[in-house]
PDB file of N, CA and C in Angstrom:
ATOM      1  N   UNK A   1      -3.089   8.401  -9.637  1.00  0.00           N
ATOM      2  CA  UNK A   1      -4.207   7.622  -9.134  1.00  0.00           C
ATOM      3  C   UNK A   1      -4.854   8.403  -8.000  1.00  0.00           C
ATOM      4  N   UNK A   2      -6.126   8.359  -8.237  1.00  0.00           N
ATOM      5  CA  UNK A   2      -7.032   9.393  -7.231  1.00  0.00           C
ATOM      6  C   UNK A   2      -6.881   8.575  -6.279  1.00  0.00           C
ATOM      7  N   UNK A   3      -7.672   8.908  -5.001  1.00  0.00           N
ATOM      8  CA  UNK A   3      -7.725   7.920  -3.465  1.00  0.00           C
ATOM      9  C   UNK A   3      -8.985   7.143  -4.275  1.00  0.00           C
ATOM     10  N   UNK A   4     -10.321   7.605  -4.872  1.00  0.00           N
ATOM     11  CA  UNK A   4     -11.273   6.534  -5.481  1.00  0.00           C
ATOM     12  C   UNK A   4     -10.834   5.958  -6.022  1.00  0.00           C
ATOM     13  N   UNK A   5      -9.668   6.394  -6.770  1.00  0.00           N
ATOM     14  CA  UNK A   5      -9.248   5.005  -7.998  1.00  0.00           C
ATOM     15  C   UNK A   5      -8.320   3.860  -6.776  1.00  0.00           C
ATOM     16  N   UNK A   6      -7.564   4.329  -5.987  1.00  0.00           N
ATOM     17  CA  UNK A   6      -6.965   3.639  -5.285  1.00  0.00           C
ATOM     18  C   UNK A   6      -7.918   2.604  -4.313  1.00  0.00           C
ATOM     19  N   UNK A   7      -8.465   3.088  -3.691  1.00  0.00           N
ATOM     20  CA  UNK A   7      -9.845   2.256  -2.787  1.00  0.00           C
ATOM     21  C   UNK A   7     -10.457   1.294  -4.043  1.00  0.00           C
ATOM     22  N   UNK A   8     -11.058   1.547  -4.845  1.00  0.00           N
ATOM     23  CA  UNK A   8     -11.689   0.534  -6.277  1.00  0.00           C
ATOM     24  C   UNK A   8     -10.853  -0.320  -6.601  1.00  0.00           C
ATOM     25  N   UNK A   9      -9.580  -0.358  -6.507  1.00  0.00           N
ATOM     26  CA  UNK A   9      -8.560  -0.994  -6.961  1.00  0.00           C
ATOM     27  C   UNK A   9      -8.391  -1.875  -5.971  1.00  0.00           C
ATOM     28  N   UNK A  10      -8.189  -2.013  -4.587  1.00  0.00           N
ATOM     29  CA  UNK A  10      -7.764  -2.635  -3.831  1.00  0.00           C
ATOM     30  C   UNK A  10      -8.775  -3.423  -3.402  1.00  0.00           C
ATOM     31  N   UNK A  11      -9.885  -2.732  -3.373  1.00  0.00           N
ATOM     32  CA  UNK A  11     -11.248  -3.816  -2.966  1.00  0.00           C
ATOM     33  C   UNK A  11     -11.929  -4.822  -3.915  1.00  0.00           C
ATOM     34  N   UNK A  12     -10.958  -4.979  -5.128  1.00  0.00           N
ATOM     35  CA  UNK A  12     -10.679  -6.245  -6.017  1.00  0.00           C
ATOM     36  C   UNK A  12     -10.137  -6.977  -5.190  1.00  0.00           C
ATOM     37  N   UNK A  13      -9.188  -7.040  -4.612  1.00  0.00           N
ATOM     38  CA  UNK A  13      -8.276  -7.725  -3.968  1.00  0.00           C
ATOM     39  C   UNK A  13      -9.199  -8.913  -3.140  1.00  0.00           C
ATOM     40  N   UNK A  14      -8.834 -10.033  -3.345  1.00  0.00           N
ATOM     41  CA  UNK A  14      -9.439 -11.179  -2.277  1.00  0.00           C
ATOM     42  C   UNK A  14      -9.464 -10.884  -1.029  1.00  0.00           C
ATOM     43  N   UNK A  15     -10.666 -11.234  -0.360  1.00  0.00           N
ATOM     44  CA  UNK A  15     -10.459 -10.823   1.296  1.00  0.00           C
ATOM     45  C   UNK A  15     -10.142  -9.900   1.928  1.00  0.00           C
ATOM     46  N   UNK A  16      -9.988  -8.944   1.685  1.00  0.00           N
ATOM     47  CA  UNK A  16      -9.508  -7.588   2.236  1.00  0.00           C
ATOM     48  C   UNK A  16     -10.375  -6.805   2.767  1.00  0.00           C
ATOM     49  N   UNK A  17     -10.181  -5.923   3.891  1.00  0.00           N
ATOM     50  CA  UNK A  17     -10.605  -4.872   4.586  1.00  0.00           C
ATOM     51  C   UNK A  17     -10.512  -3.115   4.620  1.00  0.00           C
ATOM     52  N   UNK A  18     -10.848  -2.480   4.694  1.00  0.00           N
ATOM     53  CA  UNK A  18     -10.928  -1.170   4.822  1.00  0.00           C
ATOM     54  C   UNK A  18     -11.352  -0.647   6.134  1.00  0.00           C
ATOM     55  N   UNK A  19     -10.319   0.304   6.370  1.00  0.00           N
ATOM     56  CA  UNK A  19     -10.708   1.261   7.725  1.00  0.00           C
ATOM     57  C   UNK A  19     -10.330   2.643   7.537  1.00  0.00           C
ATOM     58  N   UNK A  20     -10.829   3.608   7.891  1.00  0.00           N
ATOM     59  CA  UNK A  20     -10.522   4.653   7.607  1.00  0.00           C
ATOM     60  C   UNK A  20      -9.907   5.359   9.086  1.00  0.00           C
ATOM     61  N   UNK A  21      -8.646   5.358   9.259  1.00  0.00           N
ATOM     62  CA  UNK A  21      -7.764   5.829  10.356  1.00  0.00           C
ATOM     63  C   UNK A  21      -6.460   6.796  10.311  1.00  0.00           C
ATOM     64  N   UNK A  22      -5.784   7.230  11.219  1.00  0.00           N
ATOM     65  CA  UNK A  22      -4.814   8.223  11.219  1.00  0.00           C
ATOM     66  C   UNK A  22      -4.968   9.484  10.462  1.00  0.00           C
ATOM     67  N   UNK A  23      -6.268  10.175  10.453  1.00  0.00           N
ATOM     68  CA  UNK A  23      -6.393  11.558  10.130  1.00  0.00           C
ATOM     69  C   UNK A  23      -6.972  11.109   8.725  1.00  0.00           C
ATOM     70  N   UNK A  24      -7.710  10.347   8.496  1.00  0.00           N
ATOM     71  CA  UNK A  24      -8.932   9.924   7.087  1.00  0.00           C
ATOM     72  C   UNK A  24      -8.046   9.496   6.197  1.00  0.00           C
ATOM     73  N   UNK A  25      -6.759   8.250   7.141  1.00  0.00           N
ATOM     74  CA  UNK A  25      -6.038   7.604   5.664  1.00  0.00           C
ATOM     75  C   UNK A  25      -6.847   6.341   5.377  1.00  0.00           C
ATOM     76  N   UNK A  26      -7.132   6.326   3.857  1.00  0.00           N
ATOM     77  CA  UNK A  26      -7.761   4.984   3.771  1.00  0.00           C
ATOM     78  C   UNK A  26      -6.649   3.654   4.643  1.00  0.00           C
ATOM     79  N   UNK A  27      -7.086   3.002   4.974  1.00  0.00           N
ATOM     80  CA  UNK A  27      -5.667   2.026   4.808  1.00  0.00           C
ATOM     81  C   UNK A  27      -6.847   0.313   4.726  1.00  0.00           C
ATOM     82  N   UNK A  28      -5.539  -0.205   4.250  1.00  0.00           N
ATOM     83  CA  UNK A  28      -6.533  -1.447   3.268  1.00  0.00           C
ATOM     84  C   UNK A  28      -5.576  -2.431   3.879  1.00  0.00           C
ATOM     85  N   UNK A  29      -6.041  -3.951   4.496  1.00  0.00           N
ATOM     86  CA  UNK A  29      -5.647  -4.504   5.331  1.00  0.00           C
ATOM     87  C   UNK A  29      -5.852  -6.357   4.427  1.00  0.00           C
ATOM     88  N   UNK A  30      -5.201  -7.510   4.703  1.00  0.00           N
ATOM     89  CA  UNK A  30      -5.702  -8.711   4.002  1.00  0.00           C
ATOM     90  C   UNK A  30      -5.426  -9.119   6.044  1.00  0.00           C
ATOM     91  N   UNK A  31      -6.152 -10.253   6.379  1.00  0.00           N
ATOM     92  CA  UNK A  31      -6.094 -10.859   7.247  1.00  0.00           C
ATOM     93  C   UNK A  31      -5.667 -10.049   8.737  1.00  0.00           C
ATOM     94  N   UNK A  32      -6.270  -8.732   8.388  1.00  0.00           N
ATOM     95  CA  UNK A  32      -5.786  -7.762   9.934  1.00  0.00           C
ATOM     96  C   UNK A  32      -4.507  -6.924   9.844  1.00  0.00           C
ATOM     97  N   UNK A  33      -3.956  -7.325   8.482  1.00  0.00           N
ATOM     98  CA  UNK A  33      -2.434  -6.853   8.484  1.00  0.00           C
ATOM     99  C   UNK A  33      -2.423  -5.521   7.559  1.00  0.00           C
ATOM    100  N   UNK A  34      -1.735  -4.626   7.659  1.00  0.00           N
ATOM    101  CA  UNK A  34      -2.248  -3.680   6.181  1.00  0.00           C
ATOM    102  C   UNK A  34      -0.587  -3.888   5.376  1.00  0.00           C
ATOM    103  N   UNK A  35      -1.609  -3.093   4.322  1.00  0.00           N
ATOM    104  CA  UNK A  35      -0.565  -4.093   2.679  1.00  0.00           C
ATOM    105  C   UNK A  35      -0.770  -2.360   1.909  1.00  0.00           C
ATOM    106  N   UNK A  36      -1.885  -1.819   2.440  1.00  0.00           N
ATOM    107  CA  UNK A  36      -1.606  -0.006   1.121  1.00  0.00           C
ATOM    108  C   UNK A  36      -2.939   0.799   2.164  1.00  0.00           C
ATOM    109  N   UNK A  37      -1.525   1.906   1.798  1.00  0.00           N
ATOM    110  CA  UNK A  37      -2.431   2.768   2.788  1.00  0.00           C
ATOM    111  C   UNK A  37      -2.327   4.457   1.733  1.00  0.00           C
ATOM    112  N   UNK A  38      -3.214   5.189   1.782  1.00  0.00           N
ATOM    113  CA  UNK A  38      -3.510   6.587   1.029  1.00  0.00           C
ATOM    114  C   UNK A  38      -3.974   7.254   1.832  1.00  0.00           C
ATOM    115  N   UNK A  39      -3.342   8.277   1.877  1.00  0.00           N
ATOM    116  CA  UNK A  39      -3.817   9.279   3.096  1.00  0.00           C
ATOM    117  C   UNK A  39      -3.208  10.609   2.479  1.00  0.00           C
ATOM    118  N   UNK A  40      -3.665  11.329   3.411  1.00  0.00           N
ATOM    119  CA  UNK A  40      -4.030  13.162   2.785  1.00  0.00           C
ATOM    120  C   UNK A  40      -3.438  13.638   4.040  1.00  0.00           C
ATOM    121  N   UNK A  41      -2.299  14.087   3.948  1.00  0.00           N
ATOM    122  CA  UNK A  41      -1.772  14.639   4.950  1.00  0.00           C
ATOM    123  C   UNK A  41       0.090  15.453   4.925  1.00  0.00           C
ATOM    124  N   UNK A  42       0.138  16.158   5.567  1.00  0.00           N
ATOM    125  CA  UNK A  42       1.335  17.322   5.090  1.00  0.00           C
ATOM    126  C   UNK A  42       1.070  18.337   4.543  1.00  0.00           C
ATOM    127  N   UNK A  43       2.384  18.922   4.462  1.00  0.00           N
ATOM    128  CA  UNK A  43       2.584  19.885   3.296  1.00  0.00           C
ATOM    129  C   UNK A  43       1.138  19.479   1.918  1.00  0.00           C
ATOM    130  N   UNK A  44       0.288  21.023   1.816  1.00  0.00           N
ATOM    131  CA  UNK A  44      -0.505  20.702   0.736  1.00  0.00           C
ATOM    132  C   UNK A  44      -1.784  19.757   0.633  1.00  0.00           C
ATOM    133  N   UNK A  45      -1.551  18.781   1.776  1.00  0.00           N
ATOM    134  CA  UNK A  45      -2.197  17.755   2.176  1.00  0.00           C
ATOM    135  C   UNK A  45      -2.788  16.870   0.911  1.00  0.00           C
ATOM    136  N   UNK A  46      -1.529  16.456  -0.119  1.00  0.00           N
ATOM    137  CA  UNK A  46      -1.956  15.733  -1.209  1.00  0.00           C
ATOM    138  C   UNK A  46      -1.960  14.116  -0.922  1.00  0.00           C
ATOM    139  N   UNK A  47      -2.993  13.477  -1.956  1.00  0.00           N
ATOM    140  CA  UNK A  47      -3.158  12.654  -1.626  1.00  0.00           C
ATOM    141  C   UNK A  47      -1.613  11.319  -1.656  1.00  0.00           C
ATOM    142  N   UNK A  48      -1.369  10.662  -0.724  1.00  0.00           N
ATOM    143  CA  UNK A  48       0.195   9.837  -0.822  1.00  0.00           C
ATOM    144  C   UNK A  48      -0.048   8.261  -0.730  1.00  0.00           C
ATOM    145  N   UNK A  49       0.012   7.865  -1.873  1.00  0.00           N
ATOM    146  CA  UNK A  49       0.057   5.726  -1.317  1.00  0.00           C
ATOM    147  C   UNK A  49       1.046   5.485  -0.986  1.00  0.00           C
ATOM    148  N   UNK A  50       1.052   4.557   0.065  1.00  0.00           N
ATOM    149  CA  UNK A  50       1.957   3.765   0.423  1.00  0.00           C
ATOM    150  C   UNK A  50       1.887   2.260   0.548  1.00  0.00           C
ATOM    151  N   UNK A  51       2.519   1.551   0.199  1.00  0.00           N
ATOM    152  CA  UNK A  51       2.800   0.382   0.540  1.00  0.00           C
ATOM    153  C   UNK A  51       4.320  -0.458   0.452  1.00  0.00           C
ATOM    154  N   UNK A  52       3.428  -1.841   0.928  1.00  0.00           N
ATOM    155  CA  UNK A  52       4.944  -2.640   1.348  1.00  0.00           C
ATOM    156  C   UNK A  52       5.513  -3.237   0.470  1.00  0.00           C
ATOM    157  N   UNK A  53       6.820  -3.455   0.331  1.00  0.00           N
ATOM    158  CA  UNK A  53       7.925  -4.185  -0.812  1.00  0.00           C
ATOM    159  C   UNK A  53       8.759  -5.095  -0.291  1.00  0.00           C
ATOM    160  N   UNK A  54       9.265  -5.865  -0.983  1.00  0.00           N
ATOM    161  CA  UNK A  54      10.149  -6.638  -1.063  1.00  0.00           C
ATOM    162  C   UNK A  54      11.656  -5.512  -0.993  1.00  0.00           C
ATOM    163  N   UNK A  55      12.335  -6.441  -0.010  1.00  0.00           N
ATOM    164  CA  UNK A  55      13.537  -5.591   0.074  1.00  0.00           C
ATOM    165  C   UNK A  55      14.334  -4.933  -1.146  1.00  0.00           C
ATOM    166  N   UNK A  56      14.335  -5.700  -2.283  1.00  0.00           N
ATOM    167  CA  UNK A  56      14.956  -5.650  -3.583  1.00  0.00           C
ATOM    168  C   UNK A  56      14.242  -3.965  -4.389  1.00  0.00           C
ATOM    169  N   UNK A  57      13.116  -4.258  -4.169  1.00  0.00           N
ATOM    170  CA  UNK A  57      11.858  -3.264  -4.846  1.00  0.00           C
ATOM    171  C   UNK A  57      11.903  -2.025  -3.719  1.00  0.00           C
ATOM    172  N   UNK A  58      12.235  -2.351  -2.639  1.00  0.00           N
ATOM    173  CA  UNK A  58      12.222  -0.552  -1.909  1.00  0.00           C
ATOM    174  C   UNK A  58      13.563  -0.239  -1.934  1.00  0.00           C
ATOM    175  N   UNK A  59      14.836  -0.920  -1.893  1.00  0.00           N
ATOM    176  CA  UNK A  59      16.070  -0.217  -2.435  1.00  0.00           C
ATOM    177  C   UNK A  59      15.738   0.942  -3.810  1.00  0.00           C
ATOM    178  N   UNK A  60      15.182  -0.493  -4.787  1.00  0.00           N
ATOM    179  CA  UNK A  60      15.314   0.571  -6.459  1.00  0.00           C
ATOM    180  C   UNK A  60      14.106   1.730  -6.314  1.00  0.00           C
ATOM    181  N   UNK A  61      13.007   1.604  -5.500  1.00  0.00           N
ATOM    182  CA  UNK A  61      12.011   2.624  -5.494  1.00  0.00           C
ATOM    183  C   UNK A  61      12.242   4.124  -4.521  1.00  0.00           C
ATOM    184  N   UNK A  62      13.055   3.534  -3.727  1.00  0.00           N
ATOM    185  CA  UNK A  62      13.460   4.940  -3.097  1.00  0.00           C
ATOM    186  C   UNK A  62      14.529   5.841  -3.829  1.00  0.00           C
ATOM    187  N   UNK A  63      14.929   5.298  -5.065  1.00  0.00           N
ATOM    188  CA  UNK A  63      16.024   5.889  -5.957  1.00  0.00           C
ATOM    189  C   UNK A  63      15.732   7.183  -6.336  1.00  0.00           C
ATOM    190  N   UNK A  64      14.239   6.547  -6.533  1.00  0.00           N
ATOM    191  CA  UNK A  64      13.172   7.007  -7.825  1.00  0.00           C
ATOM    192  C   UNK A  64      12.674   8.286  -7.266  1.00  0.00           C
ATOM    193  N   UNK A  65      12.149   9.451  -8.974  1.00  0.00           N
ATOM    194  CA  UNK A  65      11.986  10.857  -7.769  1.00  0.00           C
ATOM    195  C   UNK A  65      10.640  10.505  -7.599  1.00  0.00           C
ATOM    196  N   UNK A  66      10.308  11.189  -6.678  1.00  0.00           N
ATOM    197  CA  UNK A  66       8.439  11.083  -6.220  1.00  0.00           C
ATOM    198  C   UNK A  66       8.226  10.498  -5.293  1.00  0.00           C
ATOM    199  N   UNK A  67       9.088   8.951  -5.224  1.00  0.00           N
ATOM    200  CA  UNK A  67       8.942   7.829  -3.891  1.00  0.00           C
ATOM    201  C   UNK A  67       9.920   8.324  -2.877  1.00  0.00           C
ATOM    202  N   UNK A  68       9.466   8.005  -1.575  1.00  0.00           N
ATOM    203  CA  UNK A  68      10.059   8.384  -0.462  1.00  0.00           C
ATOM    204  C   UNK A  68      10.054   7.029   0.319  1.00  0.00           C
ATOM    205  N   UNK A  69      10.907   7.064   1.636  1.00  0.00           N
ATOM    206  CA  UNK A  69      10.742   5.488   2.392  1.00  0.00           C
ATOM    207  C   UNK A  69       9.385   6.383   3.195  1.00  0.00           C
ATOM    208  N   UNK A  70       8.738   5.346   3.278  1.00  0.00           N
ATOM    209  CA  UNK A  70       7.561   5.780   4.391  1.00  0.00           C
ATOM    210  C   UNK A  70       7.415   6.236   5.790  1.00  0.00           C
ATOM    211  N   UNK A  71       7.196   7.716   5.581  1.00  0.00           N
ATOM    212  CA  UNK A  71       7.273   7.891   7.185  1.00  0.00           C
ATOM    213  C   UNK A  71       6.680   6.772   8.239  1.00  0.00           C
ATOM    214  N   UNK A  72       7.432   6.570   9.381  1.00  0.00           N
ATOM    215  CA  UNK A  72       6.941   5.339  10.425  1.00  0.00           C
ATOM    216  C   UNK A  72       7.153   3.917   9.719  1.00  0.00           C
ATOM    217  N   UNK A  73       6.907   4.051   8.631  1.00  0.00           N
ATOM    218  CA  UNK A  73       7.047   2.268   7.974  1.00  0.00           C
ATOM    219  C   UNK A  73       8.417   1.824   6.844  1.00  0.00           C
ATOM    220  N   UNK A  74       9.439   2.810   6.971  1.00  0.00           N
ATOM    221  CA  UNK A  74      10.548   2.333   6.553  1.00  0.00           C
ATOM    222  C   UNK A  74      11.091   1.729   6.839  1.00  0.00           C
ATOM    223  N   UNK A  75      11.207   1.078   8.080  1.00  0.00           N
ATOM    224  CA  UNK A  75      12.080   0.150   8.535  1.00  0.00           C
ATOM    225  C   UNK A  75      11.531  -1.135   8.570  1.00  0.00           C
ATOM    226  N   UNK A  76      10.058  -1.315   7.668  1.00  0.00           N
ATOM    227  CA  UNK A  76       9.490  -2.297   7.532  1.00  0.00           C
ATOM    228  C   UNK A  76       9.283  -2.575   5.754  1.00  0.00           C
ATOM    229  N   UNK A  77      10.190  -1.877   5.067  1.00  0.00           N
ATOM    230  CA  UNK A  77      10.009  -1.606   4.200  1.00  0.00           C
ATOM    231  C   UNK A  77       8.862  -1.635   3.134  1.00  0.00           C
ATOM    232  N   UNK A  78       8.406  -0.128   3.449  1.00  0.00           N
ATOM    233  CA  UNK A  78       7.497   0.309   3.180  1.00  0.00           C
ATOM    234  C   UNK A  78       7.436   1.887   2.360  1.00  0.00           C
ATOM    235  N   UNK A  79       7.474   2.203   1.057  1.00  0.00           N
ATOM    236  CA  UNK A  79       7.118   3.400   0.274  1.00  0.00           C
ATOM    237  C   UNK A  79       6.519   4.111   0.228  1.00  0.00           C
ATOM    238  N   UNK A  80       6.570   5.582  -0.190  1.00  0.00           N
ATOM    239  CA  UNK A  80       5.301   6.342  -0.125  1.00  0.00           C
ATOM    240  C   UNK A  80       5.629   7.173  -1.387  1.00  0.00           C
ATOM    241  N   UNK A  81       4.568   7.202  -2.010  1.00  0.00           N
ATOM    242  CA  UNK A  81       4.460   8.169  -3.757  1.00  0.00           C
ATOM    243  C   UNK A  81       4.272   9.671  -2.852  1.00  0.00           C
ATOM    244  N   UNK A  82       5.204  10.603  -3.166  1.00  0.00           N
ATOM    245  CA  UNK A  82       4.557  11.760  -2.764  1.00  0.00           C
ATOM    246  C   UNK A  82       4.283  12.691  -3.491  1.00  0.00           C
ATOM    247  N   UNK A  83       4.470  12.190  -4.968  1.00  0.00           N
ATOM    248  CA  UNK A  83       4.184  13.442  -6.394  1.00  0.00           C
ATOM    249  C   UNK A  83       3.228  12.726  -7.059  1.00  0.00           C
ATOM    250  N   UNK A  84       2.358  13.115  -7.476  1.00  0.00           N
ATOM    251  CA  UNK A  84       1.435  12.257  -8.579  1.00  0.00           C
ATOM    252  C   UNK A  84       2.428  12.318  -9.640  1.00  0.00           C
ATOM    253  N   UNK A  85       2.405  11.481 -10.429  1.00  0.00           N
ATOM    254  CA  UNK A  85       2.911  11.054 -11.723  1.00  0.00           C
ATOM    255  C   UNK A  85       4.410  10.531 -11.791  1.00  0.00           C
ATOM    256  N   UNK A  86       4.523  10.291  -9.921  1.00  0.00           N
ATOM    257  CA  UNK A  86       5.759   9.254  -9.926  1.00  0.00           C
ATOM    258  C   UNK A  86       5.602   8.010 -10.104  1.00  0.00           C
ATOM    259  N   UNK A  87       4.469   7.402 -10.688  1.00  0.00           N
ATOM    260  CA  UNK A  87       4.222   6.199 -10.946  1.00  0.00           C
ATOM    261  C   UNK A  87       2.762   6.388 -12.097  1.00  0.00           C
ATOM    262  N   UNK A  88       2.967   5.381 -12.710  1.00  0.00           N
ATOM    263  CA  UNK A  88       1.984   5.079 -13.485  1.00  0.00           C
ATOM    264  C   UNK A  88       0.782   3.840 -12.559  1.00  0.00           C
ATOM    265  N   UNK A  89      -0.820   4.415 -13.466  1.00  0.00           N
ATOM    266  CA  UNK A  89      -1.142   3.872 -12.490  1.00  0.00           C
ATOM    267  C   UNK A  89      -1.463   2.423 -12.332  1.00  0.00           C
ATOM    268  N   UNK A  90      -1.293   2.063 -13.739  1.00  0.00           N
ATOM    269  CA  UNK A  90      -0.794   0.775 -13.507  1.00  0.00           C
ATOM    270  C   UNK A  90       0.296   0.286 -13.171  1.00  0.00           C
ATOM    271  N   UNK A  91       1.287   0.757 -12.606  1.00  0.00           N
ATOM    272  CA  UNK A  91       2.613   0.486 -12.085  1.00  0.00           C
ATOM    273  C   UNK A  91       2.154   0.353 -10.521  1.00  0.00           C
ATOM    274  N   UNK A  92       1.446   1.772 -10.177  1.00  0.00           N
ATOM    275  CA  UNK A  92       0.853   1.147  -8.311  1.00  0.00           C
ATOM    276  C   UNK A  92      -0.015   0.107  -8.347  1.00  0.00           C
ATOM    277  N   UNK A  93      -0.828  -0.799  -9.159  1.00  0.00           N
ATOM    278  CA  UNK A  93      -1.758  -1.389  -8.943  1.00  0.00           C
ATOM    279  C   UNK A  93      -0.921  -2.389  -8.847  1.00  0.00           C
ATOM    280  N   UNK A  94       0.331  -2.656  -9.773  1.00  0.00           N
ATOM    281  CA  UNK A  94       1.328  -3.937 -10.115  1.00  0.00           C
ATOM    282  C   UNK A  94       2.162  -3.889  -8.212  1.00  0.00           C
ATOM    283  N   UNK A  95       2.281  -2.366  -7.760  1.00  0.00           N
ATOM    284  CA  UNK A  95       3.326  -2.813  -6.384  1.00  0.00           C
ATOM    285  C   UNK A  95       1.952  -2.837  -5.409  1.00  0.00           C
ATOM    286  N   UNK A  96       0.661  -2.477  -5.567  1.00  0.00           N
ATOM    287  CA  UNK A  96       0.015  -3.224  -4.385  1.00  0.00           C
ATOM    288  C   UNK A  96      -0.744  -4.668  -4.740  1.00  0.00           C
ATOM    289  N   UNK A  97       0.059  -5.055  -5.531  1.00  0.00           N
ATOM    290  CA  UNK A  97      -0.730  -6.590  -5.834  1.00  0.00           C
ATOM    291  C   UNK A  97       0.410  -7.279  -5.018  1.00  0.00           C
ATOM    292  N   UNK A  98       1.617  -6.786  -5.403  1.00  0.00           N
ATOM    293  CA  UNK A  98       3.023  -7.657  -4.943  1.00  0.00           C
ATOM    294  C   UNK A  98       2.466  -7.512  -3.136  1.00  0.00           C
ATOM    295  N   UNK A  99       2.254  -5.963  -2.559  1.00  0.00           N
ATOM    296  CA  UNK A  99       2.263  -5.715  -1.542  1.00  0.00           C
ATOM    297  C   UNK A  99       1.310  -6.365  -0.629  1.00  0.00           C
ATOM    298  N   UNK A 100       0.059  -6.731  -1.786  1.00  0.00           N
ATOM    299  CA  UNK A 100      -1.040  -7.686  -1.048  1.00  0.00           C
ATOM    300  C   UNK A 100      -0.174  -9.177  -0.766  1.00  0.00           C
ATOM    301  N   UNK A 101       0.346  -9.257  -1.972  1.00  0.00           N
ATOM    302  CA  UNK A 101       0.892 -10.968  -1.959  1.00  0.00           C
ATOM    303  C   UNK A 101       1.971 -11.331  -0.696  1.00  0.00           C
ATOM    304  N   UNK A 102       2.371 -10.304  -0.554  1.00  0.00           N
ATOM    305  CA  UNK A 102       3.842 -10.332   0.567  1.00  0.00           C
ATOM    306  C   UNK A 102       2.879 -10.305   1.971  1.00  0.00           C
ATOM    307  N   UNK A 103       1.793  -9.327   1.920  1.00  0.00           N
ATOM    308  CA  UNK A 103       1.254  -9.767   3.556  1.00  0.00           C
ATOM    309  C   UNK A 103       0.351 -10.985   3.254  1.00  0.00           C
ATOM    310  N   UNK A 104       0.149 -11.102   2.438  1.00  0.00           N
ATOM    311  CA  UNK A 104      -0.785 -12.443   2.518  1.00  0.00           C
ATOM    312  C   UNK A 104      -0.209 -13.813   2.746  1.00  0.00           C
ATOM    313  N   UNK A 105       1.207 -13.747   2.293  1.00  0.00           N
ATOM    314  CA  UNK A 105       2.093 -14.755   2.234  1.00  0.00           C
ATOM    315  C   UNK A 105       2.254 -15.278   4.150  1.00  0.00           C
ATOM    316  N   UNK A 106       2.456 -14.132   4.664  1.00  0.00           N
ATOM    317  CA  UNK A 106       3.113 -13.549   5.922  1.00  0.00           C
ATOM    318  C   UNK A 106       1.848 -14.412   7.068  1.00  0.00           C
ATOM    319  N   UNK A 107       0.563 -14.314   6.663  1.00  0.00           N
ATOM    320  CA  UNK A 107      -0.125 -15.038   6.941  1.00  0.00           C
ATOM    321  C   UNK A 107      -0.161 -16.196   7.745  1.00  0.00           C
ATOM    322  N   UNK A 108      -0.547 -16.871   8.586  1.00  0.00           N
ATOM    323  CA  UNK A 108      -0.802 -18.347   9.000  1.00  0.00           C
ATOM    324  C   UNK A 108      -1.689 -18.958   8.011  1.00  0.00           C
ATOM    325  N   UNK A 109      -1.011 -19.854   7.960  1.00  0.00           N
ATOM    326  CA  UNK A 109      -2.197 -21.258   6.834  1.00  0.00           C
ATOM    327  C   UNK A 109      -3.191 -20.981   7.102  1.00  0.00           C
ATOM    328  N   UNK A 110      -3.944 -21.315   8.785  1.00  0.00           N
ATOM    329  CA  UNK A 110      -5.232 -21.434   9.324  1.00  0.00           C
ATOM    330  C   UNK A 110      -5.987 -20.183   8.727  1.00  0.00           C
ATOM    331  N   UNK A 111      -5.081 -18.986   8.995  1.00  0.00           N
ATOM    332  CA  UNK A 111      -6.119 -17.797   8.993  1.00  0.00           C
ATOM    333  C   UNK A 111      -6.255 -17.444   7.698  1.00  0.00           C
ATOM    334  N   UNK A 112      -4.965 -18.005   6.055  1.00  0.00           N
ATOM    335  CA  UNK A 112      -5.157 -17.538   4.732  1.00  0.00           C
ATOM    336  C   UNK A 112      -6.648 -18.530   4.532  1.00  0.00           C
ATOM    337  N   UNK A 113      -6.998 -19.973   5.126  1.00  0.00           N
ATOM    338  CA  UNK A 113      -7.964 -20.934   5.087  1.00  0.00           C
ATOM    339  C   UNK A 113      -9.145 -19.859   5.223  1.00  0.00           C
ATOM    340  N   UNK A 114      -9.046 -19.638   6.298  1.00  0.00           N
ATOM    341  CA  UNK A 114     -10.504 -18.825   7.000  1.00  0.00           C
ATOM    342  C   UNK A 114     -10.738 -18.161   6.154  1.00  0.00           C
ATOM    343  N   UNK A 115      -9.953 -17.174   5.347  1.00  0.00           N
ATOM    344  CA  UNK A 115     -10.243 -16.058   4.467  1.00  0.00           C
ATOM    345  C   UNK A 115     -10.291 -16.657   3.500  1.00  0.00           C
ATOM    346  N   UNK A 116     -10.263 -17.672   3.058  1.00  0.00           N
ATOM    347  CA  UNK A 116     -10.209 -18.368   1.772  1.00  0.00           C
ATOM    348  C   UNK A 116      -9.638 -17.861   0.622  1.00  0.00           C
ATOM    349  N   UNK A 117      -8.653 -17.777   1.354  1.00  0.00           N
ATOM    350  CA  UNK A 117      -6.885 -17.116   0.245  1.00  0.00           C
ATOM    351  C   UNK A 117      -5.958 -18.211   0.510  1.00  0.00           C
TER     352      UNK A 117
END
């Protein structure tokens, strides 16, 4: 998944935001919180998604070759693809839907209201 295909994909998503920060990583936010972030940076400076999981889903994904725990956001459990074709790309669209749903969940009532989520 390119960073365009990744950005197109996420700005389906209900309510959501875009900022472009930490050295031109997209990162994509529901209610202020971010849920997938793609950024170009390291070794090679290829493009890397990351997002957040359910504890169950970043045990079995860090198994996996290509996924890494996320620099800075592992302990929030959080992934990062660092090979293209460690995921299919409908397989990332399936863990940033979960990843939208888990911060959206995380949410206050009032503020999922406001956003009308």
């Amino acid at each position: 998944m390119t960073r365009d295909e990744f950005d197109r994909f996420c700005n389906t998503l209900p309510a959501v935001t875009n900022v472009v920060q930490w050295g031109n990583a997209s990162v994509w936010k529901v209610g202020g919180k971010i849920f997938a972030i793609c950024s170009n940076w390291g070794p090679g400076k290829a493009e890397k998604i990351g997002f957040k999981c359910s504890d169950l889903t970043y045990a079995i994904l860090i198994e996996q070759d290509g996924i890494i725990p996320a620099p800075y956001l592992a302990r929030a459990k959080w992934v990062q693809l660092v090979e293209r074709g460690a995921m299919t790309d409908q397989d990332i669209e399936t863990y940033i839907h979960e990843a939208y749903s888990i911060i959206k969940a995380k949410l206050t009532k009032a503020v999922r209201t406001e956003l009308g989520i």
